[in-house]
PDB file of N, CA and C in Angstrom:
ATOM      1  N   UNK A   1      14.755  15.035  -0.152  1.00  0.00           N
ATOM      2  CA  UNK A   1      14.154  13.746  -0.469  1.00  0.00           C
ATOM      3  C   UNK A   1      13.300  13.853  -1.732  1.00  0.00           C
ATOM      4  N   UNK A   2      12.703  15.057  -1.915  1.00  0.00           N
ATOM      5  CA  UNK A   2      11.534  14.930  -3.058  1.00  0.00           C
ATOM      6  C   UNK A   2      12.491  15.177  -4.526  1.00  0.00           C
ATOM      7  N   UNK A   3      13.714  15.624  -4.350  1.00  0.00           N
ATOM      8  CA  UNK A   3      14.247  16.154  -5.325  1.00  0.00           C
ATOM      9  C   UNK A   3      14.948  14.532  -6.265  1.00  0.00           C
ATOM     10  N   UNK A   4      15.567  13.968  -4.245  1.00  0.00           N
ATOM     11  CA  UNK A   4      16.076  12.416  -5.198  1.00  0.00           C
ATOM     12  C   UNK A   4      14.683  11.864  -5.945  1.00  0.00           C
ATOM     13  N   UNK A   5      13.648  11.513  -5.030  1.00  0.00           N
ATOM     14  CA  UNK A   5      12.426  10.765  -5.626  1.00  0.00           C
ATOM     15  C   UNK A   5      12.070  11.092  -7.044  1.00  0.00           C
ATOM     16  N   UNK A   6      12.031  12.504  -7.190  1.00  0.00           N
ATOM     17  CA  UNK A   6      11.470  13.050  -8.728  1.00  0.00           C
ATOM     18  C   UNK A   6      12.777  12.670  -9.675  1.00  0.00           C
ATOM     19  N   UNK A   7      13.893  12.701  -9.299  1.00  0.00           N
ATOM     20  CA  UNK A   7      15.179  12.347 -10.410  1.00  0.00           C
ATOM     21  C   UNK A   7      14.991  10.805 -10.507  1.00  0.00           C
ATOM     22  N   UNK A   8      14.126  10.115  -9.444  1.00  0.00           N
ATOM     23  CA  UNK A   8      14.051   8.400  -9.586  1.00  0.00           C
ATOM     24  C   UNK A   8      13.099   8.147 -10.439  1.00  0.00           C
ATOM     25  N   UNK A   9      12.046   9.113 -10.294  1.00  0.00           N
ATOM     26  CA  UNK A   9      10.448   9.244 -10.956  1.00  0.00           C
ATOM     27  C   UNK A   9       9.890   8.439  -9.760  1.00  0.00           C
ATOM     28  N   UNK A  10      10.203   8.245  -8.444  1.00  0.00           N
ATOM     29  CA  UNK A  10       9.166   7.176  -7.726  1.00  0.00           C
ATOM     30  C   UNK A  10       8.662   8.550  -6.654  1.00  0.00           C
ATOM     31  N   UNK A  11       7.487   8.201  -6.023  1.00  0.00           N
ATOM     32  CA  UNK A  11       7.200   9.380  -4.801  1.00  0.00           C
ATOM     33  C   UNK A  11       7.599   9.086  -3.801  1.00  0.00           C
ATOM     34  N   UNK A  12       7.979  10.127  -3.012  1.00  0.00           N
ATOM     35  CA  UNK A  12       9.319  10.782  -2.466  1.00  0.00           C
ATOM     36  C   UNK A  12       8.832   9.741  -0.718  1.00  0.00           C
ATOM     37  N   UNK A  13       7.312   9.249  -0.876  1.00  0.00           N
ATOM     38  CA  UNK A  13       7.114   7.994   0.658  1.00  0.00           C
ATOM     39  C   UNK A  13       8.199   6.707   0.590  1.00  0.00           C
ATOM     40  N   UNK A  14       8.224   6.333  -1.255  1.00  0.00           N
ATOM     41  CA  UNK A  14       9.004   5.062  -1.505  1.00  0.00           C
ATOM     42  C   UNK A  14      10.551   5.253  -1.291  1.00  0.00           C
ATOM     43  N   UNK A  15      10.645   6.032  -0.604  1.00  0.00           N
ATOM     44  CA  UNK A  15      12.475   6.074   0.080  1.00  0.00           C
ATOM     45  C   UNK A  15      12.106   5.868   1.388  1.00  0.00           C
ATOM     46  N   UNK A  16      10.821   6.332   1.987  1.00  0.00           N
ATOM     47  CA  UNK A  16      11.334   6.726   3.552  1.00  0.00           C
ATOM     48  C   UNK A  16      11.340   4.846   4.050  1.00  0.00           C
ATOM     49  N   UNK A  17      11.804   5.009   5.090  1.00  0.00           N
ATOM     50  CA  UNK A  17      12.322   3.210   5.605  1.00  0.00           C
ATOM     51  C   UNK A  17      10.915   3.116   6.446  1.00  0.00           C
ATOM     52  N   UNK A  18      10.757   1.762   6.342  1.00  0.00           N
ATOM     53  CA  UNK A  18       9.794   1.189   7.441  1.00  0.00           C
ATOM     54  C   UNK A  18       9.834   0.227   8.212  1.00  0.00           C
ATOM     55  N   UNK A  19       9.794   0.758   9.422  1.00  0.00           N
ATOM     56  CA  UNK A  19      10.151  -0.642  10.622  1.00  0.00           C
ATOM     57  C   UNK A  19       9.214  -1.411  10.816  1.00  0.00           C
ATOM     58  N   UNK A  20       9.284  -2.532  10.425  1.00  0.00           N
ATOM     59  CA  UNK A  20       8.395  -3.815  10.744  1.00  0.00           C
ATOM     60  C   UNK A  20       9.026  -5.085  10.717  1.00  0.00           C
ATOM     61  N   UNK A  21       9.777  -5.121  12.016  1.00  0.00           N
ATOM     62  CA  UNK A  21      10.548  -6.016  12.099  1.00  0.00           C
ATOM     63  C   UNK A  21       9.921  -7.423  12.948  1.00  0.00           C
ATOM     64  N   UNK A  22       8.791  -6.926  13.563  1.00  0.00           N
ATOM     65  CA  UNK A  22       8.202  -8.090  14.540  1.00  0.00           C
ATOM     66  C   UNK A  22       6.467  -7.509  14.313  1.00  0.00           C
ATOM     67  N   UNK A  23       5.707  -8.807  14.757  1.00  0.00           N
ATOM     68  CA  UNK A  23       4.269  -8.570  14.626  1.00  0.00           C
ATOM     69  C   UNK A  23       4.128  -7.504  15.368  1.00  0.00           C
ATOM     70  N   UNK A  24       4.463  -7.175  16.171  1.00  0.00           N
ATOM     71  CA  UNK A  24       3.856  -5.776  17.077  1.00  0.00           C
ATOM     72  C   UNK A  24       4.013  -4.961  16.501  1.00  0.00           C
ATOM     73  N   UNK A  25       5.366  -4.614  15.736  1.00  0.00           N
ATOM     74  CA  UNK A  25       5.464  -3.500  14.426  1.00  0.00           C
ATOM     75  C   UNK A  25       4.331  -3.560  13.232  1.00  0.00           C
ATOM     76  N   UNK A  26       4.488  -4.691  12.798  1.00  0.00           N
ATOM     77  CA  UNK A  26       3.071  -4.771  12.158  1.00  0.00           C
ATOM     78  C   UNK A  26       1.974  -4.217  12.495  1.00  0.00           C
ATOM     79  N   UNK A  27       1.416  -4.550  14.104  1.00  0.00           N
ATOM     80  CA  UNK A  27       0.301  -4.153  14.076  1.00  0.00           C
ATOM     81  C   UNK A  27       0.605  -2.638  14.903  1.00  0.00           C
ATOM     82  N   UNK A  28       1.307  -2.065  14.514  1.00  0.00           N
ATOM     83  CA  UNK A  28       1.516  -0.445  14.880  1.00  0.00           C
ATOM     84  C   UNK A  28       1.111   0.127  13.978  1.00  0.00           C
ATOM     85  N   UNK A  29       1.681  -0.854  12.649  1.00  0.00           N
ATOM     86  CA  UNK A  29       1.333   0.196  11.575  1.00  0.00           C
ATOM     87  C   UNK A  29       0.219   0.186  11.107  1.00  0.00           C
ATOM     88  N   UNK A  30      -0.681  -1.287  11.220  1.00  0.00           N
ATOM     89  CA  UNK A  30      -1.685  -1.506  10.549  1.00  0.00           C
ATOM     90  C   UNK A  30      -2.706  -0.776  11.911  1.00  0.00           C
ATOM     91  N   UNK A  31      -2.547  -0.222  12.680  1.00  0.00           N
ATOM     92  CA  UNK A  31      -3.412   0.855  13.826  1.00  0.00           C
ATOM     93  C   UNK A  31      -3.133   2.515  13.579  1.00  0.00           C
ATOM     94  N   UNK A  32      -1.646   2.300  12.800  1.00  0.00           N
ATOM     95  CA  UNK A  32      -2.176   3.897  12.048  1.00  0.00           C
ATOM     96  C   UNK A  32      -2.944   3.952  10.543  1.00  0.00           C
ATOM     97  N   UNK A  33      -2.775   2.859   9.773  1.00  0.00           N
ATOM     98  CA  UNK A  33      -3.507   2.929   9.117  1.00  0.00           C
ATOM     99  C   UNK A  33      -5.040   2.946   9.117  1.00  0.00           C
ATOM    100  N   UNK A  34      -5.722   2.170  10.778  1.00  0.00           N
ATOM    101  CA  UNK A  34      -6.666   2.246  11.231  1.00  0.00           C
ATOM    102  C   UNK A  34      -7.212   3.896  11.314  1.00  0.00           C
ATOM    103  N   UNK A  35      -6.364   4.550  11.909  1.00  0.00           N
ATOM    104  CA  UNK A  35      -6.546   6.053  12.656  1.00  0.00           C
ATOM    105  C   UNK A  35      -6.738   6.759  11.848  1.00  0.00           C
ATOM    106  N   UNK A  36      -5.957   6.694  10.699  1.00  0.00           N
ATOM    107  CA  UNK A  36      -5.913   7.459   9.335  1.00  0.00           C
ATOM    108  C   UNK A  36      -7.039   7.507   8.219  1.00  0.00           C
ATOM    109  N   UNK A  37      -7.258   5.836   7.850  1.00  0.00           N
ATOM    110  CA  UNK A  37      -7.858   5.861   6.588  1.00  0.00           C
ATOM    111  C   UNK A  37      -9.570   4.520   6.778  1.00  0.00           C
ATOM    112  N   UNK A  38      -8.932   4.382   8.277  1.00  0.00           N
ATOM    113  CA  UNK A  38     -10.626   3.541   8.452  1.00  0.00           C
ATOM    114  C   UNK A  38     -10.362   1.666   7.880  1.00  0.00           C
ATOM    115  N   UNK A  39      -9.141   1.404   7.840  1.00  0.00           N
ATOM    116  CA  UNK A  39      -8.823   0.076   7.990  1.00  0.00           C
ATOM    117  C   UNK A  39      -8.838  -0.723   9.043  1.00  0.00           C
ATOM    118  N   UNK A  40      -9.500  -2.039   9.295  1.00  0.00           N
ATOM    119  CA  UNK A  40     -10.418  -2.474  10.366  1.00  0.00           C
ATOM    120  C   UNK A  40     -10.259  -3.905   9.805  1.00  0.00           C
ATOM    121  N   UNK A  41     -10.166  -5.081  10.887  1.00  0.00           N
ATOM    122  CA  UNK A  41     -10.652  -6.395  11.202  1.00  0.00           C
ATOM    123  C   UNK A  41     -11.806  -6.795  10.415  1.00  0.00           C
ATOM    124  N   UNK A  42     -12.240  -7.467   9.690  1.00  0.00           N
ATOM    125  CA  UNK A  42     -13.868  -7.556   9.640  1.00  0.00           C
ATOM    126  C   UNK A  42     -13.786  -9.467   9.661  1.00  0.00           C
ATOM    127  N   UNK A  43     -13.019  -9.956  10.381  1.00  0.00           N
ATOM    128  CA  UNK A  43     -13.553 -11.248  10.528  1.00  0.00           C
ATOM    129  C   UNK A  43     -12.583 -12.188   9.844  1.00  0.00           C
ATOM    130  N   UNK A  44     -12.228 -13.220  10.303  1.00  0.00           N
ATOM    131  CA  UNK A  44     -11.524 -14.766   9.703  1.00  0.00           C
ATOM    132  C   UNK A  44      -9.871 -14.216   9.147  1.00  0.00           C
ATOM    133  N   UNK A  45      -9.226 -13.094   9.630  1.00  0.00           N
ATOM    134  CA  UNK A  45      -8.229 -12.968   9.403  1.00  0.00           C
ATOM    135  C   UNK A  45      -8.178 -11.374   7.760  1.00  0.00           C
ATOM    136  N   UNK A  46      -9.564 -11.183   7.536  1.00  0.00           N
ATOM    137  CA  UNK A  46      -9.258 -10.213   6.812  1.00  0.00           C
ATOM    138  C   UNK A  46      -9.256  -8.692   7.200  1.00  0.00           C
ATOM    139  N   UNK A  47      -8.967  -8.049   5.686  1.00  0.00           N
ATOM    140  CA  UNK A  47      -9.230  -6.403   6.499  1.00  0.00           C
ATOM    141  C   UNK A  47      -9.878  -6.048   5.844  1.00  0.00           C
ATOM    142  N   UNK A  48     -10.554  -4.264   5.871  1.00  0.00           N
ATOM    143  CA  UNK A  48     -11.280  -4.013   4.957  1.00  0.00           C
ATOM    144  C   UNK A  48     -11.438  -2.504   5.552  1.00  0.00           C
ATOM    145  N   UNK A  49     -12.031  -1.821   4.066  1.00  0.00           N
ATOM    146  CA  UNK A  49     -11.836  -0.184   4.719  1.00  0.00           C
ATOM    147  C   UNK A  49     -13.410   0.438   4.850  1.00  0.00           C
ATOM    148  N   UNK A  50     -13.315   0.921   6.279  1.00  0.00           N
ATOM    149  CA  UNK A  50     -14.571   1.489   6.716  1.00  0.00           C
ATOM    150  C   UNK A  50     -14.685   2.841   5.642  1.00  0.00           C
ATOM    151  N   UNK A  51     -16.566   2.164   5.450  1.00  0.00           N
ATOM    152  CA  UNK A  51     -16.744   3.367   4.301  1.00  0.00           C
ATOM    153  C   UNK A  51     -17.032   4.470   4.769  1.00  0.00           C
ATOM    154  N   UNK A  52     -17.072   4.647   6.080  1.00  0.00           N
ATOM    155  CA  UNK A  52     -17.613   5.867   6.488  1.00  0.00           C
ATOM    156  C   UNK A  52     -16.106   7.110   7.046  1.00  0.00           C
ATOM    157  N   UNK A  53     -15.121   6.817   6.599  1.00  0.00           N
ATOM    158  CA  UNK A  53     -13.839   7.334   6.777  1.00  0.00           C
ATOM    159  C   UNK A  53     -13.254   8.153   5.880  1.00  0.00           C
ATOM    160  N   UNK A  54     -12.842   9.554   6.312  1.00  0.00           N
ATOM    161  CA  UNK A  54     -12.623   9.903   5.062  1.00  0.00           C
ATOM    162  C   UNK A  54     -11.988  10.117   4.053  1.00  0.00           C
ATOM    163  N   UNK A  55     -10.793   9.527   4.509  1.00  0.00           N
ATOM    164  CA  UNK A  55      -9.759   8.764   3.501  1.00  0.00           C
ATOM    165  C   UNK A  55     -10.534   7.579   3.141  1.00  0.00           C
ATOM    166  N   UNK A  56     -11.468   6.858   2.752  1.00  0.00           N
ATOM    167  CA  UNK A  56     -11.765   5.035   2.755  1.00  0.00           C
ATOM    168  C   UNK A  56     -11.821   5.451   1.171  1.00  0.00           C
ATOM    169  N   UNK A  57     -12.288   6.429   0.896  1.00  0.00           N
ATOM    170  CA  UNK A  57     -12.763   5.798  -0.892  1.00  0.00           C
ATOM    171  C   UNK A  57     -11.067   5.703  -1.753  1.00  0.00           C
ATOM    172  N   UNK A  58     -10.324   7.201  -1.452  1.00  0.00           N
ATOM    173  CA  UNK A  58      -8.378   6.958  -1.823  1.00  0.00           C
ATOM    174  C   UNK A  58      -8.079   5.176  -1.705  1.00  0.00           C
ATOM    175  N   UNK A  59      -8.538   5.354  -0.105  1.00  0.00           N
ATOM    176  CA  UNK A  59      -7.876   3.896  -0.064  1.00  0.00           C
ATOM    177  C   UNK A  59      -8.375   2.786  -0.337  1.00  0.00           C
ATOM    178  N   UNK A  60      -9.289   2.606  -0.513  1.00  0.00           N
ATOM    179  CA  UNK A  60     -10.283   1.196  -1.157  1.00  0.00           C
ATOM    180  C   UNK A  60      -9.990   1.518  -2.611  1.00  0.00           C
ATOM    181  N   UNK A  61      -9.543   2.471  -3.282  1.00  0.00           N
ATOM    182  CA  UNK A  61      -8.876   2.311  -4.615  1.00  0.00           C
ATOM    183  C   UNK A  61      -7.952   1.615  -5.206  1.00  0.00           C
ATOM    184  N   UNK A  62      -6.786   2.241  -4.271  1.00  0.00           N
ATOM    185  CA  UNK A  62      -5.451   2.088  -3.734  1.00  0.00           C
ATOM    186  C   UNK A  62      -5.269   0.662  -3.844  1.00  0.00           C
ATOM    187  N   UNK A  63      -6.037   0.222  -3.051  1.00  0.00           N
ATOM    188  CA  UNK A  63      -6.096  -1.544  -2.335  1.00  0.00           C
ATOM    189  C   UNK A  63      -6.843  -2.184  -3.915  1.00  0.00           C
ATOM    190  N   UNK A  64      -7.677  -1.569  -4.844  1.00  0.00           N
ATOM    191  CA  UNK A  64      -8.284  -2.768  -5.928  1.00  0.00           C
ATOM    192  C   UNK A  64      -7.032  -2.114  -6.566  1.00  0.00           C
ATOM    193  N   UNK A  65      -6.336  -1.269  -7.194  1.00  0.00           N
ATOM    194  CA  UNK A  65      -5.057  -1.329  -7.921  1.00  0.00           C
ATOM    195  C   UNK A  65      -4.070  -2.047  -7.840  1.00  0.00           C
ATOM    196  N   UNK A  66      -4.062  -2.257  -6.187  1.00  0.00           N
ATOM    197  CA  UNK A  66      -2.563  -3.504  -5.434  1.00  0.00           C
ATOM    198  C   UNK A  66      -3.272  -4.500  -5.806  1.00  0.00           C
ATOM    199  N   UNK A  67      -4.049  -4.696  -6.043  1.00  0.00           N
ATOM    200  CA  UNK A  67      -4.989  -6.547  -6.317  1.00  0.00           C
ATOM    201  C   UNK A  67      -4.912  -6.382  -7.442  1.00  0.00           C
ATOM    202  N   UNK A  68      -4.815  -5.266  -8.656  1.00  0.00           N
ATOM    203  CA  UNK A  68      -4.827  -5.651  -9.650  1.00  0.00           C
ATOM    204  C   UNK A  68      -3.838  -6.207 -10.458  1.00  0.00           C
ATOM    205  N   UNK A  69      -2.343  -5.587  -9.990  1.00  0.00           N
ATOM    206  CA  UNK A  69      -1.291  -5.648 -10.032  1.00  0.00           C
ATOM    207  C   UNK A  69      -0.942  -7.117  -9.421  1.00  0.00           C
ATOM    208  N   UNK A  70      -1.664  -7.243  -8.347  1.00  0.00           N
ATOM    209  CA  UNK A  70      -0.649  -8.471  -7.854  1.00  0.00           C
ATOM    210  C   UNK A  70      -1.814  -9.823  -8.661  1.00  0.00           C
ATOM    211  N   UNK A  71      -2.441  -9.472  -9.231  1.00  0.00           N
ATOM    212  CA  UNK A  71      -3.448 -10.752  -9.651  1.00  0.00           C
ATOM    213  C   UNK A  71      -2.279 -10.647 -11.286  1.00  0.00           C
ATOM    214  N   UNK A  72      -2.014  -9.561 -11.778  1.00  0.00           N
ATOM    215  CA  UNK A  72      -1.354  -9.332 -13.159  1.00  0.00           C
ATOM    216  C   UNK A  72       0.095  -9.957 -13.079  1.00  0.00           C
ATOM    217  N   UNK A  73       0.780 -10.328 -11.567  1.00  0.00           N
ATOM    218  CA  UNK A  73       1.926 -10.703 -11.519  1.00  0.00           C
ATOM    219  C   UNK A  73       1.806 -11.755 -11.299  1.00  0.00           C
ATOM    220  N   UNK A  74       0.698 -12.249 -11.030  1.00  0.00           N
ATOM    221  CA  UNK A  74      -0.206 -14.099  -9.812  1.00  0.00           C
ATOM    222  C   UNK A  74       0.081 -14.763 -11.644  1.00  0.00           C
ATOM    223  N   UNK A  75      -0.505 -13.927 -12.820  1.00  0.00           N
ATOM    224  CA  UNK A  75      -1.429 -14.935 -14.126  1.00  0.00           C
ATOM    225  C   UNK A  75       0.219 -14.300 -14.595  1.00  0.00           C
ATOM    226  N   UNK A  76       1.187 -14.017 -14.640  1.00  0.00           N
ATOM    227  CA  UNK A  76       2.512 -13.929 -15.622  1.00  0.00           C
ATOM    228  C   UNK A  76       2.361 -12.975 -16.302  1.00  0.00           C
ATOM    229  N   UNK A  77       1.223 -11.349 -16.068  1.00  0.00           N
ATOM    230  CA  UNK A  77       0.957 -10.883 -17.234  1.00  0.00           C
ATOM    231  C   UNK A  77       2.363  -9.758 -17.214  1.00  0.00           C
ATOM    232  N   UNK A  78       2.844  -9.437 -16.024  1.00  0.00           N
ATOM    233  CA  UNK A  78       3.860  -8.727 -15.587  1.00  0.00           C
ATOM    234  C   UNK A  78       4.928  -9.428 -15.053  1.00  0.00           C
ATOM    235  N   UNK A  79       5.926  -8.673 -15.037  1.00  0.00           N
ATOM    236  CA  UNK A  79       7.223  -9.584 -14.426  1.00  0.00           C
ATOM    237  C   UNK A  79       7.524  -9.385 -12.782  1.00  0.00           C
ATOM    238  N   UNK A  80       8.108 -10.088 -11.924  1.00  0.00           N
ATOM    239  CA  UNK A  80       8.482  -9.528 -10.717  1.00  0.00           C
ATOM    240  C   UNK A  80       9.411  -7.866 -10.638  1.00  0.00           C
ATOM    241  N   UNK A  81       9.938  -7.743 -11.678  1.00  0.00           N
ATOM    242  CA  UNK A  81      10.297  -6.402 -11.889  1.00  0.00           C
ATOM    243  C   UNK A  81       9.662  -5.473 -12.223  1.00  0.00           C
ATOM    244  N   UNK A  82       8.452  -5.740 -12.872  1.00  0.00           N
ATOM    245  CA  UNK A  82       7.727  -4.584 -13.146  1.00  0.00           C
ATOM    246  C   UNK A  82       6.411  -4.309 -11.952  1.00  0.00           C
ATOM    247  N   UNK A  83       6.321  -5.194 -11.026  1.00  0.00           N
ATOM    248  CA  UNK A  83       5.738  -5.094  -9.943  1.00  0.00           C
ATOM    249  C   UNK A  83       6.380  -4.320  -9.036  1.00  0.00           C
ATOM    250  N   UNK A  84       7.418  -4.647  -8.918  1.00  0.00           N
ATOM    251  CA  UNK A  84       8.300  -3.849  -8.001  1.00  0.00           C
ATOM    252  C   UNK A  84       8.531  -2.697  -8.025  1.00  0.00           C
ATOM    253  N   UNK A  85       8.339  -1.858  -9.735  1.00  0.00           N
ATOM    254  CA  UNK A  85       8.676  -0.772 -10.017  1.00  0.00           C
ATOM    255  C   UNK A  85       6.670   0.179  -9.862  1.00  0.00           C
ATOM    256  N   UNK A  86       5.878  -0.615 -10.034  1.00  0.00           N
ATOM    257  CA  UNK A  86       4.935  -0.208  -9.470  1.00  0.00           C
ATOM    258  C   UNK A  86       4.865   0.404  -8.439  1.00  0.00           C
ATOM    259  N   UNK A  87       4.953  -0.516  -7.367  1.00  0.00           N
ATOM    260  CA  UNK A  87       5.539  -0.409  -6.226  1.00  0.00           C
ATOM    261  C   UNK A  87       6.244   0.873  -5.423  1.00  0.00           C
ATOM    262  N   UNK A  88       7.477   0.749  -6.370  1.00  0.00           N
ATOM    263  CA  UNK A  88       8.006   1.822  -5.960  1.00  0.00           C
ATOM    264  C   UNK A  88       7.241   3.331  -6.135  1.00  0.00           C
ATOM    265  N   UNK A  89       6.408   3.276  -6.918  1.00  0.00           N
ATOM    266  CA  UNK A  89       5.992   4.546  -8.027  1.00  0.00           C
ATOM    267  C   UNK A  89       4.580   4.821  -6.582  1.00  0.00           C
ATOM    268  N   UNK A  90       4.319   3.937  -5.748  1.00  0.00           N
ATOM    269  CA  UNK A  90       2.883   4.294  -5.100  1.00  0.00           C
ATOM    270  C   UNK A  90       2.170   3.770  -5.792  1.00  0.00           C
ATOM    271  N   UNK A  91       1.583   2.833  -6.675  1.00  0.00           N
ATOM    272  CA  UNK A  91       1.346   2.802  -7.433  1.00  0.00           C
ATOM    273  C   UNK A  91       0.198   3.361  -7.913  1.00  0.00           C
ATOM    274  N   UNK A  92       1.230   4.454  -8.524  1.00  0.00           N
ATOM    275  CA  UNK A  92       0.049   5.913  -9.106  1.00  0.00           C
ATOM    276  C   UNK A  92      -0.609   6.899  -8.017  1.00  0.00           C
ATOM    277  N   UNK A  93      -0.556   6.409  -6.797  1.00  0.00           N
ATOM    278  CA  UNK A  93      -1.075   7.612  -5.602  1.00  0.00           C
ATOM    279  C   UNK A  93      -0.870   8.926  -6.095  1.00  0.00           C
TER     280      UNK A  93
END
């Protein structure tokens, strides 16, 4: 797998498949992301990463890069293709 990923240039997570076919899948995954990196409920439908976790600072990065990207694809500054290829890449992990 890492050998296709590096000949794609994307990292070698953006092949593996992910099942989320129904909300319960959803919230499987969004409870390992809980377990893992300190992602949590905080009210009216949002999320947010507990700072006291010790993955939270990776991932509260992670998460203002995906906002930056998707605010850069929201104003036309990027194309739906070059989001996607973000995307694929982790973007930058």
């Amino acid at each position: 797998m890492d050998a296709i990923a590096g000949a794609l240039g994307v990292a070698p997570e953006a092949l593996m498949p992910v099942q989320a076919e129904s909300v319960r899948d959803a919230l499987e995954l969004l409870f390992r992301i809980e377990e893992e990196f300190g992602l949590r409920p905080v009210g009216g439908g949002r999320l947010a990463v507990a700072p006291g976790a010790e993955k939270a600072p990776k991932l509260a990065a992670a998460i203002k890069a995906w906002e930056s990207q998707v605010d850069a694809l929201d104003r036309g500054e990027i194309t739906p293709e070059e989001y996607e290829s973000w995307k694929m890449g982790i973007g930058g992990c």
